[in-house]
N, C-alpha and C. Protein backbone atom coordinates (compact mmCIF):
# COMPACT_ATOMS: atom_id res chain seq x y z
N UNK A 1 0.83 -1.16 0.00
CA UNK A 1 0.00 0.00 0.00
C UNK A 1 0.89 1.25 0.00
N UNK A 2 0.56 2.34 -0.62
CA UNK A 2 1.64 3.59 -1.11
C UNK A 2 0.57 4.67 -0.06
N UNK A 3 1.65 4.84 0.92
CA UNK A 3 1.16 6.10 1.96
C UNK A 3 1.13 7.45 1.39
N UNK A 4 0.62 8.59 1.99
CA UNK A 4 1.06 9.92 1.35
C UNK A 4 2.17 10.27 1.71
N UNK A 5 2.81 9.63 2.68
CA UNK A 5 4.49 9.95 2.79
C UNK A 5 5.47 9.49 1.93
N UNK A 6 4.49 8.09 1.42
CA UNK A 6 5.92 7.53 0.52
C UNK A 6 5.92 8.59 -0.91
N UNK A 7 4.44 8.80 -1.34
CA UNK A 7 4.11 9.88 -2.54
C UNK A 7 5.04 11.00 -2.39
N UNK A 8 5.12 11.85 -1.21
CA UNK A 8 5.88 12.52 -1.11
C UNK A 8 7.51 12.33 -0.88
N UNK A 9 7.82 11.81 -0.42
CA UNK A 9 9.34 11.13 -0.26
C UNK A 9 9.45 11.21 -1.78
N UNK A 10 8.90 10.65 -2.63
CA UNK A 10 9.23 10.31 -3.79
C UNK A 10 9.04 11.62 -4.66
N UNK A 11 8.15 12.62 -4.72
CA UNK A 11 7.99 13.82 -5.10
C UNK A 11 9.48 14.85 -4.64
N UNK A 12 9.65 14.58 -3.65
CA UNK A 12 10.71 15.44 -2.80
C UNK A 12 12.16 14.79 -3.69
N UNK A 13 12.24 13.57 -3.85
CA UNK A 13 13.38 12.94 -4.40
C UNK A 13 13.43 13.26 -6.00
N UNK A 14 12.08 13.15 -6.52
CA UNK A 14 12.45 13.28 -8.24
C UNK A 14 12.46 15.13 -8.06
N UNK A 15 12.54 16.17 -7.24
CA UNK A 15 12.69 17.15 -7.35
C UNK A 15 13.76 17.64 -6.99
N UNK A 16 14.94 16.94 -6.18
CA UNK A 16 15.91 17.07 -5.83
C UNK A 16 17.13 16.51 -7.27
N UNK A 17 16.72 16.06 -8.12
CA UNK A 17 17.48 15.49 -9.06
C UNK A 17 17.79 16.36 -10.69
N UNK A 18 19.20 16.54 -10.65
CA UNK A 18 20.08 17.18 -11.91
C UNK A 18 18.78 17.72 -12.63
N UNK A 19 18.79 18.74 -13.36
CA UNK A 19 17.92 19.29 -14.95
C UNK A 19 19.40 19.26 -15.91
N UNK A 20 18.54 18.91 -16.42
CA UNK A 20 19.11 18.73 -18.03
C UNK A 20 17.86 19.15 -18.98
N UNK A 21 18.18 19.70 -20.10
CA UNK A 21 17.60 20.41 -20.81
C UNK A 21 17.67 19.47 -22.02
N UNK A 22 16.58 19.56 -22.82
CA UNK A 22 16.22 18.91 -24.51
C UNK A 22 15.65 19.37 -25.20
N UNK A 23 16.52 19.48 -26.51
CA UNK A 23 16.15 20.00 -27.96
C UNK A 23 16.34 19.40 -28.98
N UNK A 24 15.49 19.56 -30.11
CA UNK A 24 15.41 18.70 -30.90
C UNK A 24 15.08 19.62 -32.44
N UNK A 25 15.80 19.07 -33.43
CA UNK A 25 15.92 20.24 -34.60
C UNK A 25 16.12 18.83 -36.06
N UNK A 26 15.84 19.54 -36.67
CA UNK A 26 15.49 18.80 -38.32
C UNK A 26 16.93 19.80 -39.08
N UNK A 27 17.35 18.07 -39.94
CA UNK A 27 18.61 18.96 -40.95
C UNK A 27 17.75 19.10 -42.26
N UNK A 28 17.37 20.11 -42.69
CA UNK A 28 16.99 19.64 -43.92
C UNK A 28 18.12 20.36 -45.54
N UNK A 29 17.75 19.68 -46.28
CA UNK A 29 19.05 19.72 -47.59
C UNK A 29 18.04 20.43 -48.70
N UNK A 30 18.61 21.35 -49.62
CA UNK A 30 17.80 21.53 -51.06
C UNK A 30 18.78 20.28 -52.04
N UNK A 31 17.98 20.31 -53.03
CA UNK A 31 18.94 18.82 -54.23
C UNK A 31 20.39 19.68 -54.57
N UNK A 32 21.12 20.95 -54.39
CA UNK A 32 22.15 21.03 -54.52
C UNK A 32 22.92 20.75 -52.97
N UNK A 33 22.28 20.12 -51.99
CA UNK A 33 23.51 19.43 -51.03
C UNK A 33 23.24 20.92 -49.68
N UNK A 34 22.55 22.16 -50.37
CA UNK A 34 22.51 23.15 -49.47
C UNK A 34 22.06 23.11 -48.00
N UNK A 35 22.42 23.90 -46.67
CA UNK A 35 21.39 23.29 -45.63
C UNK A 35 20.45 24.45 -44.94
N UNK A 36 19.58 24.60 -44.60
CA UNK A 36 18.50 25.29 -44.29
C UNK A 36 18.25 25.67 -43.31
N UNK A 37 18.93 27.28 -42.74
CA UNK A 37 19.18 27.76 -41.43
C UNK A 37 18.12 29.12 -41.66
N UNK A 38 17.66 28.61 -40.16
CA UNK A 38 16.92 29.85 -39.89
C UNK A 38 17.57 30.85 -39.18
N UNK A 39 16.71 32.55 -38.93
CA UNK A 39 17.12 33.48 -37.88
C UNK A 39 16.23 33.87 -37.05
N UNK A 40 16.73 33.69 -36.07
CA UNK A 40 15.86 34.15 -34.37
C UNK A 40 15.83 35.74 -34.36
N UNK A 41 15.10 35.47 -34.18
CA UNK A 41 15.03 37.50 -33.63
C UNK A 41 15.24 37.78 -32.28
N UNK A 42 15.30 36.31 -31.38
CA UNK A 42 15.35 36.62 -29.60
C UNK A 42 16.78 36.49 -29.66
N UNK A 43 17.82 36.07 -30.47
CA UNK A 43 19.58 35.97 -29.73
C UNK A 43 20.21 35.99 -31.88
N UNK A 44 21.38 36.34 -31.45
CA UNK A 44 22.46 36.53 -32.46
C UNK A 44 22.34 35.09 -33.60
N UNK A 45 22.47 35.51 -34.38
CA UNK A 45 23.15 34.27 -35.67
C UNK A 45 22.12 32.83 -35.75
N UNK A 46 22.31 32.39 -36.93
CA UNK A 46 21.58 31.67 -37.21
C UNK A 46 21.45 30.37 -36.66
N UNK A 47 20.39 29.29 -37.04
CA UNK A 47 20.54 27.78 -36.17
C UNK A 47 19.17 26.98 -37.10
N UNK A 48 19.31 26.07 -36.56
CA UNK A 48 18.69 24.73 -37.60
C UNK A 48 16.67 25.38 -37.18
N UNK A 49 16.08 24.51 -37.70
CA UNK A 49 14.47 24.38 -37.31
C UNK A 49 14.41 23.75 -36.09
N UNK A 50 13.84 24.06 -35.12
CA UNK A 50 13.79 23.57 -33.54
C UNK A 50 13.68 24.23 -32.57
N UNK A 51 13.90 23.24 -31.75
CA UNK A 51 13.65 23.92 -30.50
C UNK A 51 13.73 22.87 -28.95
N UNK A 52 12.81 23.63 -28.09
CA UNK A 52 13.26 22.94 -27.10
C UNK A 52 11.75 21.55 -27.14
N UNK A 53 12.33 20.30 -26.21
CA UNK A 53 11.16 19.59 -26.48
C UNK A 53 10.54 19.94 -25.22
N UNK A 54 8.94 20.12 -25.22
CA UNK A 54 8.27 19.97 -24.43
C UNK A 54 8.69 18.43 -23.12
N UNK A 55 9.19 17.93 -22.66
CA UNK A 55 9.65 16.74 -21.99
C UNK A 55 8.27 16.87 -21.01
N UNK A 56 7.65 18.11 -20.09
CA UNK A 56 7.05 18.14 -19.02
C UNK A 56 5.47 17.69 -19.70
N UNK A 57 5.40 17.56 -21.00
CA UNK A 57 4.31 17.32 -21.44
C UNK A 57 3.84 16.14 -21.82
N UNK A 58 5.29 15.53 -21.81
CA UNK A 58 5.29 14.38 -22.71
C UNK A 58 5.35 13.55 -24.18
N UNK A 59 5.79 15.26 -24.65
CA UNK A 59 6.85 14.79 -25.51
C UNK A 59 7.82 14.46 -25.64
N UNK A 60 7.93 13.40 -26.97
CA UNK A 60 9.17 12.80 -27.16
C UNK A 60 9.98 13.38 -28.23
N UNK A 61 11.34 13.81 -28.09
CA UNK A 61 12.44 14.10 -29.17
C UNK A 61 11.84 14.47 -30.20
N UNK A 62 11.33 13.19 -31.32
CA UNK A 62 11.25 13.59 -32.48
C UNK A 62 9.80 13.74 -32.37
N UNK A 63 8.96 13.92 -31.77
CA UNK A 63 7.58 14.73 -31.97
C UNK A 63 7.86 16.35 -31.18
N UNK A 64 8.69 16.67 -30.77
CA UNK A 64 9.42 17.65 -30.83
C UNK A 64 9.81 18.30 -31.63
N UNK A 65 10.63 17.77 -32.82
CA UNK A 65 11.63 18.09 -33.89
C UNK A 65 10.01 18.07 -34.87
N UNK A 66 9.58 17.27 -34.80
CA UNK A 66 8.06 17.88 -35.76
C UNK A 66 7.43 18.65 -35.31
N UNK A 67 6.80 19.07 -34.21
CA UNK A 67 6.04 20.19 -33.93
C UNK A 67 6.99 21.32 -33.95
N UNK A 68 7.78 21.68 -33.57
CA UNK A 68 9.18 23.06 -34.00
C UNK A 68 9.39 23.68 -34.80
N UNK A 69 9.06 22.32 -36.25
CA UNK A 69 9.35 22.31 -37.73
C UNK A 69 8.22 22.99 -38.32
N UNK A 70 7.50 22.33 -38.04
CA UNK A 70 5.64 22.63 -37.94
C UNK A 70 5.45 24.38 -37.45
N UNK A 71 5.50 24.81 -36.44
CA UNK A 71 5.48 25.72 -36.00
C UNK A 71 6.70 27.05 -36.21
N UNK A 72 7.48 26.46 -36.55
CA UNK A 72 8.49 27.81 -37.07
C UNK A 72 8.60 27.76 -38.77
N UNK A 73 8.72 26.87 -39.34
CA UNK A 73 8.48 26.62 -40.62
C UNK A 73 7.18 26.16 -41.25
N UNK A 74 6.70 26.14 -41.03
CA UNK A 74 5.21 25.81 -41.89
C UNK A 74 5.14 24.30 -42.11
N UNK A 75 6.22 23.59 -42.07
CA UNK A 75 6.79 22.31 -42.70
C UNK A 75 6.18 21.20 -42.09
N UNK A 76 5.04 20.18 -42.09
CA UNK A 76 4.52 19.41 -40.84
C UNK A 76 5.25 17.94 -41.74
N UNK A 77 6.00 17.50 -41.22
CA UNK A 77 6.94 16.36 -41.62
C UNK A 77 7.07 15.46 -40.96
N UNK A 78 7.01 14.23 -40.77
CA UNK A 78 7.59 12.98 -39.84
C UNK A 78 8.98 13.50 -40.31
N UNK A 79 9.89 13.63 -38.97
CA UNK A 79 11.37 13.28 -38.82
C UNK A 79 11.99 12.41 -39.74
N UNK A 80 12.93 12.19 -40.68
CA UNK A 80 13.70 10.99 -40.99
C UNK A 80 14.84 9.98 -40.11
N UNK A 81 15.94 9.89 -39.49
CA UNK A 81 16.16 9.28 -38.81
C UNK A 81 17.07 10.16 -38.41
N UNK A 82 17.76 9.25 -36.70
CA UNK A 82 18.46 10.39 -35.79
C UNK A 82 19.55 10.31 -36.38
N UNK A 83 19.77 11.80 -36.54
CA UNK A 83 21.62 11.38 -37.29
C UNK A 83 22.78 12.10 -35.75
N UNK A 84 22.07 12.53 -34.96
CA UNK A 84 23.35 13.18 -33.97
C UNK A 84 22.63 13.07 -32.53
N UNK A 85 23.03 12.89 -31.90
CA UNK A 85 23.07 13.28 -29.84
C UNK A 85 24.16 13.87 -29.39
N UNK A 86 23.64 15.13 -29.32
CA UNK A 86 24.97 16.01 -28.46
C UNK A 86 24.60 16.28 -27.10
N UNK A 87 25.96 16.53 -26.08
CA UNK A 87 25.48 16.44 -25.09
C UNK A 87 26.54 17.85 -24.97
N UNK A 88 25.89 19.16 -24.23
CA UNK A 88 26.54 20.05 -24.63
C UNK A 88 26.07 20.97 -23.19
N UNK A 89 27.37 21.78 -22.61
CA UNK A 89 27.00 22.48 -21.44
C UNK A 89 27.18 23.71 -21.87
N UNK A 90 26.61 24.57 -20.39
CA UNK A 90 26.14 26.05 -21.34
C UNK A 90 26.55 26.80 -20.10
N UNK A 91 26.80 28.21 -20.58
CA UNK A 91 26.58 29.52 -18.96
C UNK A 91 25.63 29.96 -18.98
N UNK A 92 25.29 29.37 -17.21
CA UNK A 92 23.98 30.33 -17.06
C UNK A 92 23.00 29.01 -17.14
N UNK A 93 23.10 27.49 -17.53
CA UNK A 93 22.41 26.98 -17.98
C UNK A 93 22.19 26.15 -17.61
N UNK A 94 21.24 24.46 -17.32
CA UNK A 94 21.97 23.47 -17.14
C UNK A 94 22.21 22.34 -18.74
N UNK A 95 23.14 21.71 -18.39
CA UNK A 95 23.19 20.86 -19.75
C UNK A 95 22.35 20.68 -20.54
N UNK A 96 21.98 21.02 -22.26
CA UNK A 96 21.55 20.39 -23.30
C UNK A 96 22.02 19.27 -23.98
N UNK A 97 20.53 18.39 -24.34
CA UNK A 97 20.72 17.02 -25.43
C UNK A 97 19.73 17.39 -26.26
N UNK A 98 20.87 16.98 -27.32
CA UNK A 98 20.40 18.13 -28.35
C UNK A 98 20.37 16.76 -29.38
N UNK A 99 19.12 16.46 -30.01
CA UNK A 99 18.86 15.71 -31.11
C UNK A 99 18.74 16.38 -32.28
N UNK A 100 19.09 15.27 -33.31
CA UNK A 100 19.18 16.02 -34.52
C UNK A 100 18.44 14.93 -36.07
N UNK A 101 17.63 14.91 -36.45
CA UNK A 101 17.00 14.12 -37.34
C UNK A 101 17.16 14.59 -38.44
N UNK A 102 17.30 13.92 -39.84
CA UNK A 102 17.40 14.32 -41.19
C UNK A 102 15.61 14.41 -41.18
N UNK A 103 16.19 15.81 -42.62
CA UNK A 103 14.59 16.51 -42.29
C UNK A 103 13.95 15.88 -44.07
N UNK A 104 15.33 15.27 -44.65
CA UNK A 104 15.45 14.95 -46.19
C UNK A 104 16.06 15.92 -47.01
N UNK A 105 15.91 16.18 -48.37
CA UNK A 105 15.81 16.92 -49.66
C UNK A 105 14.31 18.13 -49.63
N UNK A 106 14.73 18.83 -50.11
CA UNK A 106 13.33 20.04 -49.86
C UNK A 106 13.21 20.07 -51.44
N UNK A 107 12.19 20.00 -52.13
CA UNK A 107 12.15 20.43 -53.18
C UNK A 107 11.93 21.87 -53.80
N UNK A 108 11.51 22.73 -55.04
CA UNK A 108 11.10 23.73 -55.31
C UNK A 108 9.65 23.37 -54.32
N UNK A 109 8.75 22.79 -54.40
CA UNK A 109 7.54 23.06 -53.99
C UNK A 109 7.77 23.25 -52.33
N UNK A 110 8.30 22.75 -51.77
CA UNK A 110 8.50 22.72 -50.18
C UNK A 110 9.39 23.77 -50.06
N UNK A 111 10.54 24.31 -50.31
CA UNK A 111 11.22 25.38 -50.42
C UNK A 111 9.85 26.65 -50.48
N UNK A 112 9.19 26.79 -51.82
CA UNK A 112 8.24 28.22 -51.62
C UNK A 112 6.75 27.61 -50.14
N UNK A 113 6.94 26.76 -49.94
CA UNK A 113 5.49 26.41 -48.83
C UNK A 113 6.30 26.90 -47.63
N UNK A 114 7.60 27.34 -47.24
CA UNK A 114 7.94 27.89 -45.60
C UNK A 114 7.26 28.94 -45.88
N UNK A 115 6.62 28.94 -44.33
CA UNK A 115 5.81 30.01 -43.74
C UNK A 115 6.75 30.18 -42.51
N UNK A 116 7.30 31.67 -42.57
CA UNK A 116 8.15 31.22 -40.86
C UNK A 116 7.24 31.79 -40.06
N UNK A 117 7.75 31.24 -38.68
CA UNK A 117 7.10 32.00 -37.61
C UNK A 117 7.47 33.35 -37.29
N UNK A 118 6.63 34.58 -37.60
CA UNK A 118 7.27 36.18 -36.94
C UNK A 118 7.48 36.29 -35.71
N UNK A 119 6.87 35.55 -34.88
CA UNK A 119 6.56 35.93 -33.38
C UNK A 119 8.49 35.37 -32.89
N UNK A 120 9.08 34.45 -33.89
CA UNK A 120 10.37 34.12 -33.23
C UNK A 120 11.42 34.04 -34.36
N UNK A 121 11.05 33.96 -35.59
CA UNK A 121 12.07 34.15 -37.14
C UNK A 121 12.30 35.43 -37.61
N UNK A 122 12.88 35.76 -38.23
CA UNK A 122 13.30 37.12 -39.53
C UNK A 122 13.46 36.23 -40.67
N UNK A 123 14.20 35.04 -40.74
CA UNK A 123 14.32 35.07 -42.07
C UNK A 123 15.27 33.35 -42.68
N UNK A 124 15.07 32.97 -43.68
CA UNK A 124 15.69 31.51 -43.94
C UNK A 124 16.94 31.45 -44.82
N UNK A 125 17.60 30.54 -44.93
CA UNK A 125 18.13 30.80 -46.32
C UNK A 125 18.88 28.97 -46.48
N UNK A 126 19.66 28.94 -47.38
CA UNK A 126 20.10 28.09 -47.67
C UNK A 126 21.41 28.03 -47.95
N UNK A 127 22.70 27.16 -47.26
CA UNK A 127 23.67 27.71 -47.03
C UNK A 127 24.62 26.33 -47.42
N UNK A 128 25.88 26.50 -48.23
CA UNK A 128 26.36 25.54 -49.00
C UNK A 128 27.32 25.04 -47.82
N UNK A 129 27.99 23.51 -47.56
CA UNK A 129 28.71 23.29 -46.44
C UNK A 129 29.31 23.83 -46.11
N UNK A 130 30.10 24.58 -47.31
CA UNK A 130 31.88 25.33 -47.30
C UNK A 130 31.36 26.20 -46.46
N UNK A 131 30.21 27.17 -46.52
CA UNK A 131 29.94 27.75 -45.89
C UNK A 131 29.37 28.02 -44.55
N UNK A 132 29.08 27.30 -44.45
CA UNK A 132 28.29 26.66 -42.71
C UNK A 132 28.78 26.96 -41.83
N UNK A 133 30.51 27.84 -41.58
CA UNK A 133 30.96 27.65 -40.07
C UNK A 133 31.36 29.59 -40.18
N UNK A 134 30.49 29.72 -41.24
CA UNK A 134 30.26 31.45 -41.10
C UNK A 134 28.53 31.63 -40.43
N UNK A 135 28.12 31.21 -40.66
CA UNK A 135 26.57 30.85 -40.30
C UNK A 135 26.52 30.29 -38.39
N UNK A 136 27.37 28.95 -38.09
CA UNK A 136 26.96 28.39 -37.06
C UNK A 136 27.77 28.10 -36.57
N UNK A 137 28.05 28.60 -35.32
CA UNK A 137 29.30 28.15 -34.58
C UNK A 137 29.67 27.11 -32.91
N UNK A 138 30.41 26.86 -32.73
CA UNK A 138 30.75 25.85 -31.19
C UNK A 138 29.91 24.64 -32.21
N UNK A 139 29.57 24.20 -30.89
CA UNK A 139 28.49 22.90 -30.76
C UNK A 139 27.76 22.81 -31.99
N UNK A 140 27.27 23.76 -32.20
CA UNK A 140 26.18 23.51 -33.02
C UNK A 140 26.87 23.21 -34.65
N UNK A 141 27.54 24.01 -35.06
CA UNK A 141 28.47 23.98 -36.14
C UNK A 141 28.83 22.61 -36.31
N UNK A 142 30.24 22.13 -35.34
CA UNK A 142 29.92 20.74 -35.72
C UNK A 142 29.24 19.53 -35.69
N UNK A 143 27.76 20.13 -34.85
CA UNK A 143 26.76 19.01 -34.87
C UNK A 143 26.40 18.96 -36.44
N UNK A 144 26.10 19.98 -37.01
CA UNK A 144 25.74 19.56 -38.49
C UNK A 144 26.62 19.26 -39.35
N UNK A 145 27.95 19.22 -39.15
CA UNK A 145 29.11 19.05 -39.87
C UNK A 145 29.15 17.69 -39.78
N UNK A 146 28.81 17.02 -38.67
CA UNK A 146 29.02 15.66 -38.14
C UNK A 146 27.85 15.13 -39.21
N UNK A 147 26.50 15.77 -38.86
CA UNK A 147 25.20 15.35 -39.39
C UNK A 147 25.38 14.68 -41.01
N UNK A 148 25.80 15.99 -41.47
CA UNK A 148 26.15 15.71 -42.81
C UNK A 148 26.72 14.80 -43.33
N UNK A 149 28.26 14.50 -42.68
CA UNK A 149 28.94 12.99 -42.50
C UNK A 149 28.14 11.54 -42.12
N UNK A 150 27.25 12.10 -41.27
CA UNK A 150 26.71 10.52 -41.25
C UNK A 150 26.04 9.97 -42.46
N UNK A 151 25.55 11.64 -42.63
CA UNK A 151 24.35 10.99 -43.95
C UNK A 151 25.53 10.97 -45.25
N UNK A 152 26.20 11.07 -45.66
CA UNK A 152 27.10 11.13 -46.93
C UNK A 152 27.80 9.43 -46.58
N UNK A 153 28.58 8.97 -45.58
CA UNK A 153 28.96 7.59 -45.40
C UNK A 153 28.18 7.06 -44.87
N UNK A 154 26.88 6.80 -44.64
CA UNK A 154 25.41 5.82 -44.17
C UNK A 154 26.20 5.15 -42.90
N UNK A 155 26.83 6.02 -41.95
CA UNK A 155 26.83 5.62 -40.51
C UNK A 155 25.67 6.11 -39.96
N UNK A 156 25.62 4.76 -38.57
CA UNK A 156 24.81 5.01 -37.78
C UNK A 156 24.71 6.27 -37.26
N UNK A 157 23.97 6.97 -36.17
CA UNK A 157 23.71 7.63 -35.69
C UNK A 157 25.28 7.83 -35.01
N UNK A 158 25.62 9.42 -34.59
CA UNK A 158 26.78 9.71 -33.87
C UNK A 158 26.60 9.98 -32.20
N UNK A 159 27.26 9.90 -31.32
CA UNK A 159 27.13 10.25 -30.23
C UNK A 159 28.26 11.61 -30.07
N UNK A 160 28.02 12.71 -29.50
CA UNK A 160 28.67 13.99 -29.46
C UNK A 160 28.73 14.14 -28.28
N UNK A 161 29.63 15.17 -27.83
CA UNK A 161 29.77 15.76 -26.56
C UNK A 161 30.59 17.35 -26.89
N UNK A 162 30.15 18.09 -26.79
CA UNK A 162 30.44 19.59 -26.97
C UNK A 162 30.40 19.29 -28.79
N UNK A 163 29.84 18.63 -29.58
CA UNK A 163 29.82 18.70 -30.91
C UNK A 163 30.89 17.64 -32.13
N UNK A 164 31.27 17.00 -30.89
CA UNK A 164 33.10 16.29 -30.56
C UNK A 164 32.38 14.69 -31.20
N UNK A 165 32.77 14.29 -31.75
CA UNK A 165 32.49 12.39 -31.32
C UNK A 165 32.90 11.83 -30.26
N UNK A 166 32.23 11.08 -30.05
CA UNK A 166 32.76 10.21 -28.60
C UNK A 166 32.64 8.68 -28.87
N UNK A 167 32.06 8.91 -30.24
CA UNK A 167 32.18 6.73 -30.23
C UNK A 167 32.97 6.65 -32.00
């Protein structure tokens, strides 16, 4: 039988335990290999489609990385598969795990259907690899640098730590 002390003991214990933070973002490609960075209007320089996952709601990762996609891009997509897990610390913050799913090829028709979100975008574009580490930098930079690699040699999924491999 479960007392209201043990309820609480146990409330008191899962509230005493580490935060860690989760986000979840879509790579997506145009057919020339390009990759598809948005701009925030709340902080500096550009970053993938995403965001943070709802976890307290009960979402999971990649229904995360679809509703984000959905909601900042117009784009309502099933995820393609996980290509990155970074595990990445911050100031000011506690740790992010940061997922990363191929979002595919965008065609002309999906390219003119983004609708961004105003309330948190300015603006999209499409940005060739060479170019990518003028666009996105630390962690995030080589999370898609990595991303890209998995999907070009059909490795599994990568495990990251500050953007780093670890397996």
């Amino acid at each position: 039988m479960t007392t209201t002390r043990d309820v609480q003991d146990y409330a008191t214990y899962i509230a005493s335990l580490p935060r860690v933070l989760a986000g979840a973002a879509v790579l997506f490609r145009d057919g020339e290999g390009r990759v598809l960075l948005v701009e925030p209007n709340y902080r500096e320089g550009w970053t993938l489609p995403g965001g943070t996952i709802e976890s307290d709601e009960g979402e999971s990762p990649r229904q995360g990385a679809r509703r984000e996609t959905a909601e900042e891009i117009g784009l309502d997509r099933e995820p393609g598969r996980l290509l990155v897990v970074d595990w990445t610390r911050g100031a000011g913050r506690p740790p992010l795990v940061a997922y990363l799913y191929d979002g595919g090829v965008l065609g002309a028709d999906d390219l003119a259907a983004i609708r961004l979100q105003e309330e948190e975008l300015l603006s999209w574009r499409l940005v060739p690899r060479a170019e990518l580490a003028e666009h996105l930098s630390g962690p995030l930079g080589r999370r898609v640098s990595v991303a890209l690699d998995v999907l070009a040699d059909g490795s599994g999924t990568a495990e990251l730590e500050e953007g780093h491999r670890v397996n």
